[in-house]
C-alpha atoms as a PDB file:
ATOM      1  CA  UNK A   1      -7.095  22.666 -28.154  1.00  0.00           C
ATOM      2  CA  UNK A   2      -8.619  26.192 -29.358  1.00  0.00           C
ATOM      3  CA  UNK A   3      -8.016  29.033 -32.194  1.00  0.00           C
ATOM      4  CA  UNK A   4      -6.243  28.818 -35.276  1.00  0.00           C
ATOM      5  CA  UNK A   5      -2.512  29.737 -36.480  1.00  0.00           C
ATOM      6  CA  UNK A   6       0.557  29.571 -35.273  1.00  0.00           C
ATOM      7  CA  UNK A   7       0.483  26.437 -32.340  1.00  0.00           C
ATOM      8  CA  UNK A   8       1.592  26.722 -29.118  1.00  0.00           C
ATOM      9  CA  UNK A   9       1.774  24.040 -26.863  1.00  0.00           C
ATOM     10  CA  UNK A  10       1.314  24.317 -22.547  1.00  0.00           C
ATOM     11  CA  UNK A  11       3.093  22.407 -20.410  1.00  0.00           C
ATOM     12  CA  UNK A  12       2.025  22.819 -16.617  1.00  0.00           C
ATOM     13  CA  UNK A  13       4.161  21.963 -13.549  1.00  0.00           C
ATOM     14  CA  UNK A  14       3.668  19.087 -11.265  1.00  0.00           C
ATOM     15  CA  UNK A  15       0.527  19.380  -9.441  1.00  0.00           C
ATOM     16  CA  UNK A  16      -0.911  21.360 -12.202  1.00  0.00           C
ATOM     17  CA  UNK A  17      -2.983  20.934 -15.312  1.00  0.00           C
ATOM     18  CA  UNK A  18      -4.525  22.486 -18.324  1.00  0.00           C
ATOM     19  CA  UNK A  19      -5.978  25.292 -15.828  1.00  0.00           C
ATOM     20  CA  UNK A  20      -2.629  26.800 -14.650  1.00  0.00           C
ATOM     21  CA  UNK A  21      -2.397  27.792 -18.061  1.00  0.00           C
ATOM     22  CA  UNK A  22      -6.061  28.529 -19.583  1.00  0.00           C
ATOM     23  CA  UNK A  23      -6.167  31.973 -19.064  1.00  0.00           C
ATOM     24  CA  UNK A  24      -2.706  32.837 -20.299  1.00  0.00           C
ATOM     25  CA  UNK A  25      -4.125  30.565 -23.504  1.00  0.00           C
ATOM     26  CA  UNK A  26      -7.087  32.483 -24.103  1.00  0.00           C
ATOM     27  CA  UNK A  27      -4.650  35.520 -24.739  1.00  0.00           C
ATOM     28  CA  UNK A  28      -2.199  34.073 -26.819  1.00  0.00           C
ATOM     29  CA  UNK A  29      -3.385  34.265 -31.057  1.00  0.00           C
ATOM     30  CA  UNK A  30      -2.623  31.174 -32.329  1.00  0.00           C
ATOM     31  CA  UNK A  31      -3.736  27.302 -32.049  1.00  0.00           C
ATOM     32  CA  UNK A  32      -3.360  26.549 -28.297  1.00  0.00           C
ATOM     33  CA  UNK A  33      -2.654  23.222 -26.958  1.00  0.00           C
ATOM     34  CA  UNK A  34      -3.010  22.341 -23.651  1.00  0.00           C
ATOM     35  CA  UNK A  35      -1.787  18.911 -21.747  1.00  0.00           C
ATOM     36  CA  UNK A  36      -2.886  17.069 -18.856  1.00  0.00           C
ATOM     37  CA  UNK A  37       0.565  15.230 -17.687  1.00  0.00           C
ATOM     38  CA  UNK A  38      -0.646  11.770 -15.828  1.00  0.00           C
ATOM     39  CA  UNK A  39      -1.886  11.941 -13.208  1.00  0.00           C
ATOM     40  CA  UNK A  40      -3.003  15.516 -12.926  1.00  0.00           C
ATOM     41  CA  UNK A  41      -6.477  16.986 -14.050  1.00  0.00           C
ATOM     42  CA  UNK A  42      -8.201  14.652 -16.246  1.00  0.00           C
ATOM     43  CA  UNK A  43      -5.651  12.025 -17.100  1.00  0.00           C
ATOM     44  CA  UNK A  44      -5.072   9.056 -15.293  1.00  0.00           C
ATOM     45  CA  UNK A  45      -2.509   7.878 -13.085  1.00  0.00           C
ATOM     46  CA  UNK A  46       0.101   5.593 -14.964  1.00  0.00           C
ATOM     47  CA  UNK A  47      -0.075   1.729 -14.885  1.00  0.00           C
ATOM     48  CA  UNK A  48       4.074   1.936 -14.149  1.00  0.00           C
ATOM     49  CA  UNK A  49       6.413   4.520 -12.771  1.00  0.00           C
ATOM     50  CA  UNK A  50       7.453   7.407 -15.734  1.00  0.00           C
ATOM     51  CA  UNK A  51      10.348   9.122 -16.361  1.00  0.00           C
ATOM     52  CA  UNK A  52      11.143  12.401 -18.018  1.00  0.00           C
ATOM     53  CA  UNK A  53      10.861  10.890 -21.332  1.00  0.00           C
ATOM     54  CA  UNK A  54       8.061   9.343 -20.914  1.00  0.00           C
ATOM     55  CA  UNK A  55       6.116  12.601 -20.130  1.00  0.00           C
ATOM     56  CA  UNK A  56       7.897  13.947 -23.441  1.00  0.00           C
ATOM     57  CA  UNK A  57       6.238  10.697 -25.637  1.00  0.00           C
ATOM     58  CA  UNK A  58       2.876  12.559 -24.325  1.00  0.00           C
ATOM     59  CA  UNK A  59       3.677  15.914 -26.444  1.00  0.00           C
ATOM     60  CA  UNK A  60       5.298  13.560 -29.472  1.00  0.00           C
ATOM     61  CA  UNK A  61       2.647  11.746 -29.662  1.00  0.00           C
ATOM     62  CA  UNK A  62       0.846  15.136 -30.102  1.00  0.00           C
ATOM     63  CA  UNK A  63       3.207  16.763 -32.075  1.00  0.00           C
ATOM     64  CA  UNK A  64       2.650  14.104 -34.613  1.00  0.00           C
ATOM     65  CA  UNK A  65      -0.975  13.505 -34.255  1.00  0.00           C
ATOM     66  CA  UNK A  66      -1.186  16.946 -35.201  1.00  0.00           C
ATOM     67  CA  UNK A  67       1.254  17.372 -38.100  1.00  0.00           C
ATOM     68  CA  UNK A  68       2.312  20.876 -35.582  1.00  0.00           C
ATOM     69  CA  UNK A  69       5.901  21.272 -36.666  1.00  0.00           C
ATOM     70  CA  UNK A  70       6.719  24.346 -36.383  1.00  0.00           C
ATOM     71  CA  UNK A  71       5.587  25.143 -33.090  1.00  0.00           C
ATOM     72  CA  UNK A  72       5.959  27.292 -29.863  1.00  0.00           C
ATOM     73  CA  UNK A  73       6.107  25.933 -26.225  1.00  0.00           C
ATOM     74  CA  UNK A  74       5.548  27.944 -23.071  1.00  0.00           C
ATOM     75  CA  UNK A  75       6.134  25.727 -19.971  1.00  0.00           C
ATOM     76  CA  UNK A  76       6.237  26.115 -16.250  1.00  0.00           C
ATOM     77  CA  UNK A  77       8.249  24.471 -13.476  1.00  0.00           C
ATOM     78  CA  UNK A  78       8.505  20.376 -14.280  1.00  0.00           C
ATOM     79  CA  UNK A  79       6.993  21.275 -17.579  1.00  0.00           C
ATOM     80  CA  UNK A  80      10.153  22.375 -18.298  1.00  0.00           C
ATOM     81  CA  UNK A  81      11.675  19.267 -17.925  1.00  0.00           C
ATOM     82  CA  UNK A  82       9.719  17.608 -20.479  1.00  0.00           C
ATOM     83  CA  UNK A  83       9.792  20.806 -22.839  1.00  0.00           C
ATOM     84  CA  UNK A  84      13.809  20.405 -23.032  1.00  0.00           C
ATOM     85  CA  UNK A  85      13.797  16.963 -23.763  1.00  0.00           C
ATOM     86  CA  UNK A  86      11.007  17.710 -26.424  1.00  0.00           C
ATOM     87  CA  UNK A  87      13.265  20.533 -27.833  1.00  0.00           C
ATOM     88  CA  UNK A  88      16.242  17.522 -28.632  1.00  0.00           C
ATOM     89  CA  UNK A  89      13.497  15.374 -30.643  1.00  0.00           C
ATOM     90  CA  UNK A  90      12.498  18.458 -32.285  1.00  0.00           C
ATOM     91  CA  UNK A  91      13.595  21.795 -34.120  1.00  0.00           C
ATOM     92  CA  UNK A  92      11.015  23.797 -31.860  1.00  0.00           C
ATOM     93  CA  UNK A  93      10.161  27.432 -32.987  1.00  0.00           C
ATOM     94  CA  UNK A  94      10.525  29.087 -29.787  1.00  0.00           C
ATOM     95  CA  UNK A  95      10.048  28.218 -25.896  1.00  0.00           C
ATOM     96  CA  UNK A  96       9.308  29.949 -22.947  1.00  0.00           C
ATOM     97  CA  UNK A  97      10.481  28.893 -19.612  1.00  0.00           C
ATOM     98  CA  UNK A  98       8.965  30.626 -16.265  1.00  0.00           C
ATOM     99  CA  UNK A  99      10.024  28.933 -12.838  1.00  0.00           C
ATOM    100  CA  UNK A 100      12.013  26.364 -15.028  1.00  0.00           C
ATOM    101  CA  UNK A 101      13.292  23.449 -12.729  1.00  0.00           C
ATOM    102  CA  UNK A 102      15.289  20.444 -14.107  1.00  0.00           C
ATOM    103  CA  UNK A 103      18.938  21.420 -12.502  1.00  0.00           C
ATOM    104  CA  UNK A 104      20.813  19.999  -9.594  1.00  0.00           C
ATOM    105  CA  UNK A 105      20.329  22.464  -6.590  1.00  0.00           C
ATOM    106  CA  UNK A 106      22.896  23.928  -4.851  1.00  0.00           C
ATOM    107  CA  UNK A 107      22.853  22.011  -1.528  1.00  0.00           C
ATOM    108  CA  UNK A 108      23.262  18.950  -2.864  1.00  0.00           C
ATOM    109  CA  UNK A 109      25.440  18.161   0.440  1.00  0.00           C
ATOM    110  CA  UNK A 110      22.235  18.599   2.581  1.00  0.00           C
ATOM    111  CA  UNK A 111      20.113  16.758   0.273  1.00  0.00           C
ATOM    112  CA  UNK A 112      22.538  13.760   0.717  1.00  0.00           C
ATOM    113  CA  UNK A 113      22.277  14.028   4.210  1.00  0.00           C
ATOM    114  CA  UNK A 114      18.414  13.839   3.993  1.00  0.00           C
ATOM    115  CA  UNK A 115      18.548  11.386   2.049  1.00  0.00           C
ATOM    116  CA  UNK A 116      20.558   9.115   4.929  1.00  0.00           C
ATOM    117  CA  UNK A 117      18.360  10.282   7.149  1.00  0.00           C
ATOM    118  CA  UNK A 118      15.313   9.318   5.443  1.00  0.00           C
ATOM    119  CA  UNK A 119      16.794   5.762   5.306  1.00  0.00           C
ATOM    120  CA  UNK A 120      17.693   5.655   8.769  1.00  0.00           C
ATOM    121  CA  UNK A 121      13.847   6.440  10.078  1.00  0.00           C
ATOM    122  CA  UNK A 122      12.497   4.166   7.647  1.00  0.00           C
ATOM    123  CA  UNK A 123      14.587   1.281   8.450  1.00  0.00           C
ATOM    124  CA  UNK A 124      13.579   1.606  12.089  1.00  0.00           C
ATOM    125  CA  UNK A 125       9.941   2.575  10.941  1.00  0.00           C
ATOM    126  CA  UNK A 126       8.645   1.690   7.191  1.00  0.00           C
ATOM    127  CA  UNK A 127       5.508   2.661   7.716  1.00  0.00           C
ATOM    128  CA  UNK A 128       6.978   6.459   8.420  1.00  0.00           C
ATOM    129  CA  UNK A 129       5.739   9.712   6.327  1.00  0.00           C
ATOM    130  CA  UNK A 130       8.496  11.523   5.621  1.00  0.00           C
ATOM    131  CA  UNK A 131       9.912  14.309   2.591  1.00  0.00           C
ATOM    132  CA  UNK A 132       8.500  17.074   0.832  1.00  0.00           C
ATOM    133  CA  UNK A 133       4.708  17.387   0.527  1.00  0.00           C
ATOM    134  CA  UNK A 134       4.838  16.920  -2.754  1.00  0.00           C
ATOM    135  CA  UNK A 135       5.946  13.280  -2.358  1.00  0.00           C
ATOM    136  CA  UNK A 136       3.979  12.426   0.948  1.00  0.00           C
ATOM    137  CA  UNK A 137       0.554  11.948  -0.639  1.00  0.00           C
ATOM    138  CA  UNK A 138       1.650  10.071  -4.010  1.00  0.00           C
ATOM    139  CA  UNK A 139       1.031   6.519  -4.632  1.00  0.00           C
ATOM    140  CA  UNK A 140       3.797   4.263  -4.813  1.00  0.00           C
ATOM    141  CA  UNK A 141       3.773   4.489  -9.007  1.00  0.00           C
ATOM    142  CA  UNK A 142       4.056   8.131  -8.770  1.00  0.00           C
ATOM    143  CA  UNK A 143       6.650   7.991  -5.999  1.00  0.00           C
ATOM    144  CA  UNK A 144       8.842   6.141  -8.150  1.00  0.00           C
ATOM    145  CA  UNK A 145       8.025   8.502 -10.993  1.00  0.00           C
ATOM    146  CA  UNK A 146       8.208  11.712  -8.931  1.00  0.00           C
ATOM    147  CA  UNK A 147      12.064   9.848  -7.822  1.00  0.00           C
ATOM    148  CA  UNK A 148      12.662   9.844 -11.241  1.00  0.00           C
ATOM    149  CA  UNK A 149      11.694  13.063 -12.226  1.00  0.00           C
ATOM    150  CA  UNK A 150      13.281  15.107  -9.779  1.00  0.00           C
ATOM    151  CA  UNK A 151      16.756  12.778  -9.825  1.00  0.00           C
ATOM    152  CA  UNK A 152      17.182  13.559 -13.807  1.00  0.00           C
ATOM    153  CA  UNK A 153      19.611  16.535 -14.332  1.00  0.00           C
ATOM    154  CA  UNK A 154      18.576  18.603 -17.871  1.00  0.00           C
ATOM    155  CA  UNK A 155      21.638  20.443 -18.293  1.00  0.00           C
ATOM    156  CA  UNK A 156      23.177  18.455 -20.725  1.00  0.00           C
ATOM    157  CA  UNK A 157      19.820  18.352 -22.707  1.00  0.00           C
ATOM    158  CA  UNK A 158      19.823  22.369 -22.246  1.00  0.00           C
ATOM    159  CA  UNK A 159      23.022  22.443 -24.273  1.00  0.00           C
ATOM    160  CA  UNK A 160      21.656  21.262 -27.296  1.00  0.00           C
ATOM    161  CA  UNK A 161      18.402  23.657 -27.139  1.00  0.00           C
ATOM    162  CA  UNK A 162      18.980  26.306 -30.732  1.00  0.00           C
ATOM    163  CA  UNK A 163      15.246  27.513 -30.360  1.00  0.00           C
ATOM    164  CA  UNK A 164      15.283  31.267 -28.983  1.00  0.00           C
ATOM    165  CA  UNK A 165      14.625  30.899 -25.510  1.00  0.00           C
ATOM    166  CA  UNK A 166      12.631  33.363 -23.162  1.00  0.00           C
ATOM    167  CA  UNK A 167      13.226  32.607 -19.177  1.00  0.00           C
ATOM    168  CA  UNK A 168      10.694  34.229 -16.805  1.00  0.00           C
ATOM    169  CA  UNK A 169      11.732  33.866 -13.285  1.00  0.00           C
ATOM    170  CA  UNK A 170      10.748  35.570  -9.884  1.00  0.00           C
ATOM    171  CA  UNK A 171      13.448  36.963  -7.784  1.00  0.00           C
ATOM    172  CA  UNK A 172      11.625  35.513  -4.919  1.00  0.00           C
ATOM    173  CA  UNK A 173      11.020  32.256  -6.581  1.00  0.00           C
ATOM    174  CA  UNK A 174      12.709  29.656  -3.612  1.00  0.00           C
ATOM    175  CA  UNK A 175      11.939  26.323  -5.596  1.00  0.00           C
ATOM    176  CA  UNK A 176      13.591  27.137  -8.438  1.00  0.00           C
ATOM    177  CA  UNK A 177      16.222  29.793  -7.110  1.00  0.00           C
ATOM    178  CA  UNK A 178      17.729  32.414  -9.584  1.00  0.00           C
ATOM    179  CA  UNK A 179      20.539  30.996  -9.512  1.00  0.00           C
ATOM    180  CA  UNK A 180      18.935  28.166 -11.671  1.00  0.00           C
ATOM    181  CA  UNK A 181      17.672  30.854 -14.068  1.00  0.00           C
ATOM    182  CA  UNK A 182      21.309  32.305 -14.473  1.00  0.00           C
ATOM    183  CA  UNK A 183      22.352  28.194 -15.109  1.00  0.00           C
ATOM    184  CA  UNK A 184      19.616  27.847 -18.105  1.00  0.00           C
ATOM    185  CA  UNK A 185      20.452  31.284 -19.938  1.00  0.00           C
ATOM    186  CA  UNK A 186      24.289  30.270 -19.765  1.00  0.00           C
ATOM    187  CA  UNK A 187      23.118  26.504 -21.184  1.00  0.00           C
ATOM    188  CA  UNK A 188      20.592  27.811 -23.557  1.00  0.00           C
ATOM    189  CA  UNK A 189      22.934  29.224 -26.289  1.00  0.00           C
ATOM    190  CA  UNK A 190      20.027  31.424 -27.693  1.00  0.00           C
ATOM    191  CA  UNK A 191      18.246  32.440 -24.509  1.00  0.00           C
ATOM    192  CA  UNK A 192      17.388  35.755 -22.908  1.00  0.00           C
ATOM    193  CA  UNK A 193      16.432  36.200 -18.969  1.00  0.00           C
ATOM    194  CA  UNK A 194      13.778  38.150 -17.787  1.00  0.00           C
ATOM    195  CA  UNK A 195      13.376  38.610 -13.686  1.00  0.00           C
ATOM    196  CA  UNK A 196      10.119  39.833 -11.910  1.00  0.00           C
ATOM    197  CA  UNK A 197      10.445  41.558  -8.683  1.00  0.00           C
ATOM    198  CA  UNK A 198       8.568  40.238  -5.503  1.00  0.00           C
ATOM    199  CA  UNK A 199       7.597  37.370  -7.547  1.00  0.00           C
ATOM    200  CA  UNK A 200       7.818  33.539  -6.916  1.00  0.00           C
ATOM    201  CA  UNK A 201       8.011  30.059  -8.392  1.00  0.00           C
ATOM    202  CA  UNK A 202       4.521  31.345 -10.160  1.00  0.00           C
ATOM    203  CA  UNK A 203       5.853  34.238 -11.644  1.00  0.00           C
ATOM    204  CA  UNK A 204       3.582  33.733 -14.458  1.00  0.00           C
ATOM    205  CA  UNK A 205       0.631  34.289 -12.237  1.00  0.00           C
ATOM    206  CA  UNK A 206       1.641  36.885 -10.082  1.00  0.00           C
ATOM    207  CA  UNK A 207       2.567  39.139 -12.642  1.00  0.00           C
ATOM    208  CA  UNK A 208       0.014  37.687 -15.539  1.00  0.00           C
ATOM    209  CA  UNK A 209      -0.219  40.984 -17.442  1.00  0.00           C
ATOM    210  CA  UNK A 210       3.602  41.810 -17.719  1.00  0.00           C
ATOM    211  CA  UNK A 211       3.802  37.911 -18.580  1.00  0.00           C
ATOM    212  CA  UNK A 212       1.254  38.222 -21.073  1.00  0.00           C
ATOM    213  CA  UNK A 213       2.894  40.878 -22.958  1.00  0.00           C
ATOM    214  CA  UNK A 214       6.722  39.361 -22.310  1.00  0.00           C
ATOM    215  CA  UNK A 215       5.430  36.488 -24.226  1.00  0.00           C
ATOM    216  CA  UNK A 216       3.126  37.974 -26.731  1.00  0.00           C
ATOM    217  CA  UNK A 217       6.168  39.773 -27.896  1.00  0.00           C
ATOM    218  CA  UNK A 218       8.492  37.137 -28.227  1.00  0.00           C
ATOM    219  CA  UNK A 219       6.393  34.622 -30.232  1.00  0.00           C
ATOM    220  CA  UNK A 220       5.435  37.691 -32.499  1.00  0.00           C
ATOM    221  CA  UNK A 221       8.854  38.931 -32.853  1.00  0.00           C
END
């Protein structure tokens, strides 16, 4: 937590911490807050699997710690998960969403067929590593919590969002498509979509200085 002002709070995506977004934070006038979700950077790994809401108690807790109502959010892939469900405990000033996940993707048929699969080789084998990388290396607590994450469908969260909304997306971005961007500005009643060009899920990164301006005139405006 640095500076003074108008607060903005950080939320990072899974895998990330307070570092993915310490430089943007440095840039941004205003009292910055930045998170460490559990288990990433220097918080620990919960004592029982989390969901979605349990990620957004983290920020409440904050929120009211702090006495920071009004305040701004800028989030990043599963940080916009929990910056949605934050926005329906809270009249939130404005948000920023870059790389925004928290939708159902569009091949859900092949994802059910995974998902058969996956039981099928681990009924034969338990002790066999399979799915994304992201879920290979977790303990079984954050297994269960990554399940529960990714399973939990924002849109009907998204609908009752009235904070203006900026969405920062790379047309490249393959994690969360554009497609998923288009979803969120529909949902978001007061939202407005920005795309990068040759930019991915880490839009924010790859084009930092456009980003930096995109969002230093929207909280200012």
């Amino acid at each position: 937590m640095f500076g003074k002002g108008q607060v903005n709070i950080f939320l990072h995506g899974w895998g990330g911490s307070t570092d993915s977004f310490f430089e943007l934070a440095k840039h941004i006038p205003g009292k910055n807050i930045l998170i460490d979700f559990p288990p990433f950077g220097k918080s620990q790994e919960p004592s029982t699997p989390f969901n979605i809401f349990d990620y957004a108690n983290i920020v409440k807790t904050i929120i009211e710690k702090e006495n920071i109502i009004p305040t701004n959010i800028i989030s990043h892939s599963f940080g916009t998960r929990v910056a949605i469900c934050v926005c329906n405990m809270y009249n939130i000033n404005k948000l920023v969403i870059t790389g925004g996940a928290g939708l159902k993707p569009h091949n859900a048929l092949k994802r059910k067929i995974r998902q058969i699969k996956y039981k099928i080789i681990k009924f034969f084998n338990k002790n066999a590593q399979i799915g994304s990388k992201d879920y290979k290396f977790l303990s079984n607590v954050m297994k269960k919590t990554f399940v529960n994450i990714v399973n939990f469908d924002v849109s009907n969260l998204a609908k009752n969002i009235n904070s203006r909304t900026l969405l920062v997306y790379g047309n490249k971005d393959k994690e969360t498509p554009l497609y998923m961007a288009k979803k969120f500005n529909k949902l978001i009643k007061n939202s407005k979509l920005i795309v990068y060009k040759n930019c991915g899920h880490f839009a924010y990164l790859e084009n930092f200085t456009q980003f930096l301006i995109d969002v230093k005139t929207f909280i200012k405006d």
